[in-house]
C-alpha atoms as a PDB file:
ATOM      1  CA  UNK A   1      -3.476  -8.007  -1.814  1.00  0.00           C
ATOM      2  CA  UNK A   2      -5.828  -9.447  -3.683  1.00  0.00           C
ATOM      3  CA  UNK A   3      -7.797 -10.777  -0.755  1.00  0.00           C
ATOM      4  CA  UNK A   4      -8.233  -6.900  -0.006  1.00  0.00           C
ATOM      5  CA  UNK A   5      -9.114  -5.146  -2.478  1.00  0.00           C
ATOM      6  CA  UNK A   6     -11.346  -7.691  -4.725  1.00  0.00           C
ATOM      7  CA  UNK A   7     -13.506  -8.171  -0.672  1.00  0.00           C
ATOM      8  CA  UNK A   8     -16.849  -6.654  -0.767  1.00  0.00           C
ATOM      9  CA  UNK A   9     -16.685  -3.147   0.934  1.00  0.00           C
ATOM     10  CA  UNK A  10     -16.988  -4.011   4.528  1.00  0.00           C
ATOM     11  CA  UNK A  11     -13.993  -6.357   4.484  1.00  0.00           C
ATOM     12  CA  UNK A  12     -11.688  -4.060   2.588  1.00  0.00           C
ATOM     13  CA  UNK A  13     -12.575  -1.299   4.794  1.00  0.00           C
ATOM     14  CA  UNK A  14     -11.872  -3.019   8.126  1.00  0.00           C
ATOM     15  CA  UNK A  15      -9.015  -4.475   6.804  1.00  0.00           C
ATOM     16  CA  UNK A  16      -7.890  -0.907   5.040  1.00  0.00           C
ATOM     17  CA  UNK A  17      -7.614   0.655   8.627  1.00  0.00           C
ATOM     18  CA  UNK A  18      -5.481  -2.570   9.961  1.00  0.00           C
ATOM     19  CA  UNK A  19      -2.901  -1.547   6.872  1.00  0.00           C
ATOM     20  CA  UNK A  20      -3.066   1.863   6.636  1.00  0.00           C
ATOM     21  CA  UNK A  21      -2.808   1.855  10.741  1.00  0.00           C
ATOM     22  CA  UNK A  22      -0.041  -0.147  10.640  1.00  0.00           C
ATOM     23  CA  UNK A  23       1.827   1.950   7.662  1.00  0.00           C
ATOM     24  CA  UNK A  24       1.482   4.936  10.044  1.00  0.00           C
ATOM     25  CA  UNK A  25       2.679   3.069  12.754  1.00  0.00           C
ATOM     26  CA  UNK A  26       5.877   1.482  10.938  1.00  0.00           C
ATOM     27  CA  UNK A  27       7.458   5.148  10.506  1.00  0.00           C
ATOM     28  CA  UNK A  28       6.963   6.112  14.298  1.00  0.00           C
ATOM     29  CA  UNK A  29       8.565   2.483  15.315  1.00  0.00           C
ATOM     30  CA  UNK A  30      11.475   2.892  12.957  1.00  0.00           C
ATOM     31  CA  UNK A  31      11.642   6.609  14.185  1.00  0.00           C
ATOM     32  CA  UNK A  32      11.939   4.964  17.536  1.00  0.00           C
ATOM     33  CA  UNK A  33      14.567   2.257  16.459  1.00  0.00           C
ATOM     34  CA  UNK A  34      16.825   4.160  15.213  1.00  0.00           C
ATOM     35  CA  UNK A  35      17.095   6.382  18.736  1.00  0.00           C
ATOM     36  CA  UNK A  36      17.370   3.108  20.264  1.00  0.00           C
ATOM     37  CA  UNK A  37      13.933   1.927  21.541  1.00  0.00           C
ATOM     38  CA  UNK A  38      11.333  -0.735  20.384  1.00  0.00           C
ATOM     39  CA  UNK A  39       8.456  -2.462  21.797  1.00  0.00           C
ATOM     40  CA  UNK A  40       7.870  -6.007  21.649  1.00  0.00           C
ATOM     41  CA  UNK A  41       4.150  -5.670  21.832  1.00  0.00           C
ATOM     42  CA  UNK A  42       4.363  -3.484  18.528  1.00  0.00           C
ATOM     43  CA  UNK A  43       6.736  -5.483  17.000  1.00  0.00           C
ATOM     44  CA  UNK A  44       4.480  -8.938  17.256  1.00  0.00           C
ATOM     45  CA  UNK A  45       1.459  -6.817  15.887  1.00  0.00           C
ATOM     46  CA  UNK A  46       2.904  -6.186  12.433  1.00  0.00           C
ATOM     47  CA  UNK A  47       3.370  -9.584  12.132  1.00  0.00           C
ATOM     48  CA  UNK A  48      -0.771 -10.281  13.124  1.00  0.00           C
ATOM     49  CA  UNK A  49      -1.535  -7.872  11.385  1.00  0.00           C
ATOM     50  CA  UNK A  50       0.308  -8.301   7.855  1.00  0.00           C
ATOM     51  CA  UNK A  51      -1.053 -12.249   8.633  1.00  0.00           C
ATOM     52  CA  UNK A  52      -4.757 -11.175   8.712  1.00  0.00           C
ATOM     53  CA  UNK A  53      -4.569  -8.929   6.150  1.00  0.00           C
ATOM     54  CA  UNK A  54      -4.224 -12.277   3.560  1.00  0.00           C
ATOM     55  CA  UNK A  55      -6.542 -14.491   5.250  1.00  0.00           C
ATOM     56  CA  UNK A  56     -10.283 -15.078   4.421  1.00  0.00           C
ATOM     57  CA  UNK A  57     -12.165 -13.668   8.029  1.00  0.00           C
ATOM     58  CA  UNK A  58     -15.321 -12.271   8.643  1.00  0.00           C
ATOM     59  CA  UNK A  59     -16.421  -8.764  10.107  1.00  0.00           C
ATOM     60  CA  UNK A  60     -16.747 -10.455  13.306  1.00  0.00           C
ATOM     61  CA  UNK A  61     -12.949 -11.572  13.294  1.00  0.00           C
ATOM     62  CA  UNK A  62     -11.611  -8.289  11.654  1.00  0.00           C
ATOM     63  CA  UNK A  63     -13.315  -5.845  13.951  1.00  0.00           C
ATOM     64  CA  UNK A  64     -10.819  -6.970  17.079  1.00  0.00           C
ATOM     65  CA  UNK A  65      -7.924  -6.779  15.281  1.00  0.00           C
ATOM     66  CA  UNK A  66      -9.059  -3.025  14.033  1.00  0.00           C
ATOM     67  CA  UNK A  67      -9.309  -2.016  17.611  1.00  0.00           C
ATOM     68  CA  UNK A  68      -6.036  -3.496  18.422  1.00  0.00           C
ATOM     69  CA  UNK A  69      -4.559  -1.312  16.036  1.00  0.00           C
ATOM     70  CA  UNK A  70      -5.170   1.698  17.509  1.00  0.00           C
ATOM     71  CA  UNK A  71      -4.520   0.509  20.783  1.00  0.00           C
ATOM     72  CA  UNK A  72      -0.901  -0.607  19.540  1.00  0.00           C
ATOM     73  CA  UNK A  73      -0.761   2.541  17.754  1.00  0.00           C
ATOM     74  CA  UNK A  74      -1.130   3.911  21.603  1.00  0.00           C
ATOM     75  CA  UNK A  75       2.086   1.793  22.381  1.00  0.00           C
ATOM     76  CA  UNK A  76       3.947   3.035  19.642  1.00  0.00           C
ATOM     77  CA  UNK A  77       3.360   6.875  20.315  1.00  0.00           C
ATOM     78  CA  UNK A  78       4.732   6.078  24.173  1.00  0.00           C
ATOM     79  CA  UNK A  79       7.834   4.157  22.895  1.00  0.00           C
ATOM     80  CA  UNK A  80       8.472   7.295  20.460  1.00  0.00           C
ATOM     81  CA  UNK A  81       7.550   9.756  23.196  1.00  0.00           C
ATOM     82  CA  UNK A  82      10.234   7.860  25.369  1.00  0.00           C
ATOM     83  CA  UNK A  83      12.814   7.685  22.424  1.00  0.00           C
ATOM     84  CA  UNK A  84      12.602  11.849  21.621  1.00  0.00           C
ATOM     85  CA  UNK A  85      12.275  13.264  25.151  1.00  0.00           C
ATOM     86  CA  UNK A  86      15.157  10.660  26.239  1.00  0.00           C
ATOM     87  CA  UNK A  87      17.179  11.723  23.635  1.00  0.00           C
ATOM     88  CA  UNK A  88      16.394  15.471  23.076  1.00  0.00           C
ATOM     89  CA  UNK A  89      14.915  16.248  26.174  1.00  0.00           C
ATOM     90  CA  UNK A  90      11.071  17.424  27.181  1.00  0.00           C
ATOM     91  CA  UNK A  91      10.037  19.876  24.663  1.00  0.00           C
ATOM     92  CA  UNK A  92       9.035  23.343  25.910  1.00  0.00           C
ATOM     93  CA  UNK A  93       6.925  26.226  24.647  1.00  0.00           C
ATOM     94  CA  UNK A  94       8.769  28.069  21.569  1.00  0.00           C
ATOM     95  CA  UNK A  95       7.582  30.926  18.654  1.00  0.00           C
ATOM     96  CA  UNK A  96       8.846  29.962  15.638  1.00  0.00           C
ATOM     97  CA  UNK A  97       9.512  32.591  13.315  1.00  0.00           C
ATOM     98  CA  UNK A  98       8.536  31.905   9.554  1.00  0.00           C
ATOM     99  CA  UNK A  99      10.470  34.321   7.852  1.00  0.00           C
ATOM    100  CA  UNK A 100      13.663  32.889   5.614  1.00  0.00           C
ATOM    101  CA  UNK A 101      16.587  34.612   6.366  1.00  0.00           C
ATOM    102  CA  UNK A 102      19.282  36.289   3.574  1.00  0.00           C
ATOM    103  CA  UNK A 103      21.820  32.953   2.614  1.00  0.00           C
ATOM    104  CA  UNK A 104      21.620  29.105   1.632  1.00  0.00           C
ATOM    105  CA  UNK A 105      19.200  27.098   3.124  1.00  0.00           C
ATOM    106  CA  UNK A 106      17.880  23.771   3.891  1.00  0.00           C
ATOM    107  CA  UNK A 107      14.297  23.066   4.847  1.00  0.00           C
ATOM    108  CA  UNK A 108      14.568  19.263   6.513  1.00  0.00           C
ATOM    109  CA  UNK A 109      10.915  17.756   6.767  1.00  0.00           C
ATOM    110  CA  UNK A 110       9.523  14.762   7.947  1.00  0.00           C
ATOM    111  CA  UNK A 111       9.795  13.341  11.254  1.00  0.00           C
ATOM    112  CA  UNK A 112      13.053  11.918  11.880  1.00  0.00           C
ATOM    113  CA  UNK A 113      14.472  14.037  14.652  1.00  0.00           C
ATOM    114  CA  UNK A 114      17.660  11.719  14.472  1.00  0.00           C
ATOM    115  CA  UNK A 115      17.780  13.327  10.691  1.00  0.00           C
ATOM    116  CA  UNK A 116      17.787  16.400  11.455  1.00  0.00           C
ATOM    117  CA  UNK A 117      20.287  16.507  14.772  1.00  0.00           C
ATOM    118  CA  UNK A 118      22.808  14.747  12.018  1.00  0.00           C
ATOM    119  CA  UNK A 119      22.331  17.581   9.410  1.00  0.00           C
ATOM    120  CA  UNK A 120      22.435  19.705  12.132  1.00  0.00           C
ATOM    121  CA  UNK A 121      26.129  18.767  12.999  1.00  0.00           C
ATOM    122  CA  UNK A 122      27.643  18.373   9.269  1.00  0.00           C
ATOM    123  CA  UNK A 123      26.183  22.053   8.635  1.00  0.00           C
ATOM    124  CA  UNK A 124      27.538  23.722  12.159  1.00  0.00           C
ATOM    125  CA  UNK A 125      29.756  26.586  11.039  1.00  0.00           C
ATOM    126  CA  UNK A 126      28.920  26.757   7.470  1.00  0.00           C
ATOM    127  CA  UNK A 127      26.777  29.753   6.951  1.00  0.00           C
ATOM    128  CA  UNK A 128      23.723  27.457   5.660  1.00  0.00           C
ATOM    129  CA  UNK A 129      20.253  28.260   7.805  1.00  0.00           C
ATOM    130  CA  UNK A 130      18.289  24.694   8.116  1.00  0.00           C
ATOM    131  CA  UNK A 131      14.695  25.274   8.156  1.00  0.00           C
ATOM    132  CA  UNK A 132      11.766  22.630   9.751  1.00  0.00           C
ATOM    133  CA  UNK A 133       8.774  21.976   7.167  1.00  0.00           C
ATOM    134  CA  UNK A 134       5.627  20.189   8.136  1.00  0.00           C
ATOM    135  CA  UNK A 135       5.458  17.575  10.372  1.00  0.00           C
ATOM    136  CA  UNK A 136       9.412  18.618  11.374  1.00  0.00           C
ATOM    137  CA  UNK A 137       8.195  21.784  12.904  1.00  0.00           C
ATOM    138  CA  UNK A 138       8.059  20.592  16.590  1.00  0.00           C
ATOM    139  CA  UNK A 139      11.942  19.770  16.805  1.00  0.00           C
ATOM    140  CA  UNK A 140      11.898  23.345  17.916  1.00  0.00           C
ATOM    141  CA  UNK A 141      10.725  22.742  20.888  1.00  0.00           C
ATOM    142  CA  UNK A 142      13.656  20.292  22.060  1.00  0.00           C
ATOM    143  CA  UNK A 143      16.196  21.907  24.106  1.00  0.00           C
ATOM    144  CA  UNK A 144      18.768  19.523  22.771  1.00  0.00           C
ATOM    145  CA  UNK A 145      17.912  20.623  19.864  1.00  0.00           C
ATOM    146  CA  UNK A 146      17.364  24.617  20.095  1.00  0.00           C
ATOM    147  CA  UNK A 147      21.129  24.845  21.409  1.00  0.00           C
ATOM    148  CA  UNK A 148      21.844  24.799  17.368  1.00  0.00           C
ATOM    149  CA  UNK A 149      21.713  28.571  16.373  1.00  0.00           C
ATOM    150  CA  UNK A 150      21.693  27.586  12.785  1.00  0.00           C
ATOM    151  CA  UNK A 151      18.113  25.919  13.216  1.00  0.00           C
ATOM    152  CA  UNK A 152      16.390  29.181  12.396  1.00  0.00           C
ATOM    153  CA  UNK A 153      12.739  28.597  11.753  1.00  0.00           C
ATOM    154  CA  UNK A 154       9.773  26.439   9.928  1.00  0.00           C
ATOM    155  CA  UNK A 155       9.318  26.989   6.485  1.00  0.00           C
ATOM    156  CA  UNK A 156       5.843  27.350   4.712  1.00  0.00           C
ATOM    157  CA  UNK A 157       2.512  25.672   6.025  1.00  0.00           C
ATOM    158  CA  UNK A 158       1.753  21.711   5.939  1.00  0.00           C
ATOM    159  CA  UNK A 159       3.227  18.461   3.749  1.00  0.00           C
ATOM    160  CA  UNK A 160       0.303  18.672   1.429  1.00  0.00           C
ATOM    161  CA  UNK A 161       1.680  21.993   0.368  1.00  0.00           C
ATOM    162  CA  UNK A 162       4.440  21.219  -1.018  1.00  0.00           C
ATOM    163  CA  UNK A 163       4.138  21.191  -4.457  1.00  0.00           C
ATOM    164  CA  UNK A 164       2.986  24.366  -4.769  1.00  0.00           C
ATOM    165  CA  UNK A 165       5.269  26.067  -2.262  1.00  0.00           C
ATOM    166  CA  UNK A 166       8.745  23.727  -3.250  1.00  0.00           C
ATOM    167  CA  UNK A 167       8.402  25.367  -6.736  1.00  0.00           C
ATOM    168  CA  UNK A 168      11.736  27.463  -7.871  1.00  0.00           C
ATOM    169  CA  UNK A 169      12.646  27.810  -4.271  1.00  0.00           C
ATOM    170  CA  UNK A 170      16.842  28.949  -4.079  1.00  0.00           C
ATOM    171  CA  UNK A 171      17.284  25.982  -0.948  1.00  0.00           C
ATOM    172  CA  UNK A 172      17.677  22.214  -0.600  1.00  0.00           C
ATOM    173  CA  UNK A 173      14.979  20.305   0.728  1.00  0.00           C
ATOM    174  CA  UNK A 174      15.513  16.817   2.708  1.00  0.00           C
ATOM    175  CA  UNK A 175      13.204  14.251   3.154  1.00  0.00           C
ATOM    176  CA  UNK A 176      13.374  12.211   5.941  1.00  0.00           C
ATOM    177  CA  UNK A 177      10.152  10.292   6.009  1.00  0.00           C
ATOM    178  CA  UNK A 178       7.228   9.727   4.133  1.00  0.00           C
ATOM    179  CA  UNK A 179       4.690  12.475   3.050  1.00  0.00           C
ATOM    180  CA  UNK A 180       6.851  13.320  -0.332  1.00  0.00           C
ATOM    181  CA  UNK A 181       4.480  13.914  -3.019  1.00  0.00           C
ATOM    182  CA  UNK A 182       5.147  13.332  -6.463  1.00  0.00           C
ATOM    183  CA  UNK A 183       8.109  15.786  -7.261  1.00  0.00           C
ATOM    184  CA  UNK A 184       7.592  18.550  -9.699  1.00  0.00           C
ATOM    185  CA  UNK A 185      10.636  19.809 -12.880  1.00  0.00           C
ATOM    186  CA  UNK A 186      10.866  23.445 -10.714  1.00  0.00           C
ATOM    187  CA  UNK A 187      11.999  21.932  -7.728  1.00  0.00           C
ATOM    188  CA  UNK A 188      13.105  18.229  -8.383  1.00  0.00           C
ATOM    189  CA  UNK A 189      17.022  19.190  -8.695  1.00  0.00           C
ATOM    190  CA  UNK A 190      17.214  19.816  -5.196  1.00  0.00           C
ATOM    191  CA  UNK A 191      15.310  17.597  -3.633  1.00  0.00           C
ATOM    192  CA  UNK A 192      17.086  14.868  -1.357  1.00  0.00           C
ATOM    193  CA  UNK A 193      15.388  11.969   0.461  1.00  0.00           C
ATOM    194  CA  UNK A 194      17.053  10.086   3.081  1.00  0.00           C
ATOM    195  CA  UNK A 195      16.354   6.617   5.266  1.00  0.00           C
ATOM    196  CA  UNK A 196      12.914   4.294   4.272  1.00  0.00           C
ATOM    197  CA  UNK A 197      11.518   7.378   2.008  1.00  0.00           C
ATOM    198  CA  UNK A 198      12.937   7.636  -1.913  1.00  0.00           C
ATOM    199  CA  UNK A 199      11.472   8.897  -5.068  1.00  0.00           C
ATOM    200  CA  UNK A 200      13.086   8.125  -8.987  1.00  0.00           C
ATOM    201  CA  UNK A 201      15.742   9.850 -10.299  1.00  0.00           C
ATOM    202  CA  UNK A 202      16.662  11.757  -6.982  1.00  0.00           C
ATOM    203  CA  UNK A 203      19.554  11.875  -5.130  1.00  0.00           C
ATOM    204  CA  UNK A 204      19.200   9.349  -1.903  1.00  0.00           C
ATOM    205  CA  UNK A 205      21.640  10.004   1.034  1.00  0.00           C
ATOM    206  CA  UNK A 206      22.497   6.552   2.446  1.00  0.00           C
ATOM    207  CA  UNK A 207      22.870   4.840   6.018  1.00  0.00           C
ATOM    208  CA  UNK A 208      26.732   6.901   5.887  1.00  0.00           C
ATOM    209  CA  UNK A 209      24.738   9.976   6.355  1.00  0.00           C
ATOM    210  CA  UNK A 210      26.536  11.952   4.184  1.00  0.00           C
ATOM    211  CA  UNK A 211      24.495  15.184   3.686  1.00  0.00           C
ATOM    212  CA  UNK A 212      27.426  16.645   1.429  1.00  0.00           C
ATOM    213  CA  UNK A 213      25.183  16.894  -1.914  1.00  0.00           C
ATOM    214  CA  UNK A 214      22.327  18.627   0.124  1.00  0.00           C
ATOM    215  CA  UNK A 215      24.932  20.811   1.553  1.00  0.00           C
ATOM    216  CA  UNK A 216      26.875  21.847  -1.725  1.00  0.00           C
ATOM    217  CA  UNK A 217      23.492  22.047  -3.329  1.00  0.00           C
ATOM    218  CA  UNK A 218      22.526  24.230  -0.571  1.00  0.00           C
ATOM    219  CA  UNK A 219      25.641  26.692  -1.296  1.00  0.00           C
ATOM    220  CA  UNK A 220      25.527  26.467  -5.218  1.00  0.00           C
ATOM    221  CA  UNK A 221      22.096  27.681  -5.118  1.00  0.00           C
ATOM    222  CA  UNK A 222      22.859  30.345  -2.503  1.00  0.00           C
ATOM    223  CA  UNK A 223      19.532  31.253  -0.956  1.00  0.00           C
ATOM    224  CA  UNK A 224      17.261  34.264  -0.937  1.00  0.00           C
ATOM    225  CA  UNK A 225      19.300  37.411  -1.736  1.00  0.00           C
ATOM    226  CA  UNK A 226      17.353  39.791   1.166  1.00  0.00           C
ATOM    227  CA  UNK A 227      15.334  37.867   4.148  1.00  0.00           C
ATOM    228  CA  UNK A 228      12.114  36.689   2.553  1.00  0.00           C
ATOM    229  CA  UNK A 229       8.686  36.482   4.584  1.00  0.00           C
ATOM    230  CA  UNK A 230       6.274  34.035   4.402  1.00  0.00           C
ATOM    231  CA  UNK A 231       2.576  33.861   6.162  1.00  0.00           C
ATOM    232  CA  UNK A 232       2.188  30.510   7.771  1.00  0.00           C
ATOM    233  CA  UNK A 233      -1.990  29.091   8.373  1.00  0.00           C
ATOM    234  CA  UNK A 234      -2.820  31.389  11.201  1.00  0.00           C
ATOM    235  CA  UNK A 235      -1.494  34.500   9.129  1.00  0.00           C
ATOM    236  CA  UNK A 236       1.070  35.525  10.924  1.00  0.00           C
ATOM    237  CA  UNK A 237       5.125  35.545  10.900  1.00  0.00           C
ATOM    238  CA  UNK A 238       5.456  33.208  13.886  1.00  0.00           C
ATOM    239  CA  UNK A 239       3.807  29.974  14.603  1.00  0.00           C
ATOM    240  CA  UNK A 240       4.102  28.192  18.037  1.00  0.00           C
ATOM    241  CA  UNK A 241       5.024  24.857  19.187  1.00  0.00           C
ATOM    242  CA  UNK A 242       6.582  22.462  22.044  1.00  0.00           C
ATOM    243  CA  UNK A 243       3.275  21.776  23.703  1.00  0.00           C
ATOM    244  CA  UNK A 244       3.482  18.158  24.381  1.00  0.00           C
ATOM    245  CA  UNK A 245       1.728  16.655  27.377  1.00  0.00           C
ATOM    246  CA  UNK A 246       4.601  17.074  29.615  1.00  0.00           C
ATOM    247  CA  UNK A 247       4.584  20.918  29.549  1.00  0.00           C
ATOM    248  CA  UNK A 248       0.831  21.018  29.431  1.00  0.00           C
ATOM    249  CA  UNK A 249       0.508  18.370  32.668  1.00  0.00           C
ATOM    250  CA  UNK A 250       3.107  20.764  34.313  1.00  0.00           C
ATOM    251  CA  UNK A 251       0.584  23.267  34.218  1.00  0.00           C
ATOM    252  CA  UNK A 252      -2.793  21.441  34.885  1.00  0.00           C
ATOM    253  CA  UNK A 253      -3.397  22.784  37.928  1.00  0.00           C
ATOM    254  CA  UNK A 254      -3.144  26.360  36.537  1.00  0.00           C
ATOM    255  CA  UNK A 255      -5.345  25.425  33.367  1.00  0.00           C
ATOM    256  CA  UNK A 256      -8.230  23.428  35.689  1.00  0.00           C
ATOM    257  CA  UNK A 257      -8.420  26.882  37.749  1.00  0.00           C
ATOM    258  CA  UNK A 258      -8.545  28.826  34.173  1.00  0.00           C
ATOM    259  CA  UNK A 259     -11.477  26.543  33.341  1.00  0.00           C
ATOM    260  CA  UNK A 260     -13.452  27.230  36.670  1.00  0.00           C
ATOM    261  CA  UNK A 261     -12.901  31.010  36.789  1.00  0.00           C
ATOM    262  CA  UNK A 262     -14.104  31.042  32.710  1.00  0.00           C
ATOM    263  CA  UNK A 263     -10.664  32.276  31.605  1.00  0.00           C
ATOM    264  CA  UNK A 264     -10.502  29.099  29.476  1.00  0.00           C
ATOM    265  CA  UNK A 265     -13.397  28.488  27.858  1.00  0.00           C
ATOM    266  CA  UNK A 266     -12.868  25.548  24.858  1.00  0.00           C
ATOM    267  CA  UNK A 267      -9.913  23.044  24.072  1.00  0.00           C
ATOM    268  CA  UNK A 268      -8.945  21.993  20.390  1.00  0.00           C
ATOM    269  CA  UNK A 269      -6.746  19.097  19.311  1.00  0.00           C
ATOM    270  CA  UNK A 270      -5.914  20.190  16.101  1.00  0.00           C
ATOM    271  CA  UNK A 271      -2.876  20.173  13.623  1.00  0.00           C
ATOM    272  CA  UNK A 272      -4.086  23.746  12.118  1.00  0.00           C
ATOM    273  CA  UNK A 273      -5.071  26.605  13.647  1.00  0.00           C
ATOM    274  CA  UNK A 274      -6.724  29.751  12.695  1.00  0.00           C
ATOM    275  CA  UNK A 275      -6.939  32.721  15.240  1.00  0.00           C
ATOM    276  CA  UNK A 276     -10.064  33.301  16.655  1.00  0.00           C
ATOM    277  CA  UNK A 277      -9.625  36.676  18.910  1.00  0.00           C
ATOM    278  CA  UNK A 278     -10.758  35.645  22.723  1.00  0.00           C
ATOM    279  CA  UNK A 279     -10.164  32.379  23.045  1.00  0.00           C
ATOM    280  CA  UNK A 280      -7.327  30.497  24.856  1.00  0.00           C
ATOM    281  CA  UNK A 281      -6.620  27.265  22.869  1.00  0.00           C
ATOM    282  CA  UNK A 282      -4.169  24.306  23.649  1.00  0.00           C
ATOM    283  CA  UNK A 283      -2.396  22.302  20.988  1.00  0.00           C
ATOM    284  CA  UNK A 284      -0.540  19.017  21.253  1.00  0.00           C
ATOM    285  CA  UNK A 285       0.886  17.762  18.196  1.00  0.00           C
ATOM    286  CA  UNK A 286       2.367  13.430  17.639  1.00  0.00           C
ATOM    287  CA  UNK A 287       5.860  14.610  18.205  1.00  0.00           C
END
């Protein structure tokens, strides 16, 4: 590590973006592992790239191996793509509402769909209401997913959020991948963290998958006593999601003619949106 961070500026940057690239890319690969797929092209790159990351090279050398990160990040994203819509089916347009119904809880978030389907099943039938947070919001548009009536929503706005929004809230909260920011006294008791994510001193479900602690915790702490509403980032009560490229390509002829007659007048690729009256916006989103 040494060799990175002691480099003069140029080095450690290019070689920064090879391991923060590569972090990024070792959740979606494991993500895709564990619903069965893997690539072998990805697979060989974290071993070049860990390797280069220790040895003495020059910009010259580095700068290949920085675009060959993002084109293996490309690779990865199709493998995952492949591993979600074979498992779960192509995702489909779907309004999300935000509001938290009356009753225990769980908000799952994340980005381990195989997670959530799991939780999903050991909380059928129980009277608990399991809520997507952040980066688990488009699950909702899965259709093997969506046949769960207990999935009931997304709960508060992005990851970053968290500790602000986590604080003295009556549900369990399950972490299933990275993004879990240092954990605060008003909500650490019911925090959970699951698979290659973990924090001290909470409670870590194991490769049984054995959600029964988030569950009882879930019940003990018994949820919001009257359905409670919360404003997601475009101020409203529902959000939208379950554009990925294969509903979007369904339609392309109907957006290109929306684009010659002026109906649609920009495109955005954005995780946040705020409404902007008149204009027709698309959204695609990594899962």
């Amino acid at each position: 590590m040494k060799k990175i961070w002691n480099a003069n500026e140029d080095i450690r940057s290019l070689k920064s973006l090879i391991l923060f690239g590569m972090r990024g890319m070792a959740a979606y690969a494991y993500h895709a592992l564990m619903l069965g797929q893997h690539d072998d092209t990805v697979d060989a790159f974290f071993l070049k790239g860990l390797r280069t990351l220790g040895e003495d090279l020059t910009m010259e050398e580095l700068l290949p191996v920085v675009i060959e990160t993002g084109h293996v990040n490309l690779t990865c994203m199709e493998m995952l793509d492949r591993a979600n819509t074979g498992t779960y089916g192509t995702p489909v347009p779907t309004e999300v509402p935000l509001t938290i119904e009356k009753g225990p809880f769980i908000v799952v978030t994340g980005h381990d769909l195989k997670d959530l389907e799991l939780l999903l099943k050991q909380t059928e039938g129980k009277g608990i209401a399991i809520y997507t947070h952040g980066e688990m919001l488009p699950a909702h548009g899965y259709p093997e997913l969506k046949k769960y009536k207990h999935l009931k929503g997304n709960f508060g706005t992005a990851w970053q959020n968290q500790q602000k929004e986590f604080a003295n809230v009556p549900g369990a909260f399950l972490f299933t991948t990275n993004c879990l920011m240092p954990v605060r006294p008003t909500y650490a008791d019911r925090v959970f963290t699951t698979e290659v994510v973990s924090y001290p001193e909470l409670v870590h479900i194991d490769d049984n998958k054995d959600f029964t602690p988030v569950i009882e915790k879930a019940l003990e702490l018994g949820g919001y006593p009257e359905d409670h509403e919360m404003t997601g980032i475009n101020g409203g009560k529902t959000v939208m999601t379950g554009f990925g490229h294969g509903t979007v390509l369904g339609v392309a002829d109907t957006v290109i003619e929306a684009v010659k007659n002026g109906a649609i007048k920009q495109f955005f690729h954005c995780r946040r949106l705020r409404r902007r009256p008149g204009r027709a916006v698309i959204i695609t989103r990594n899962l």
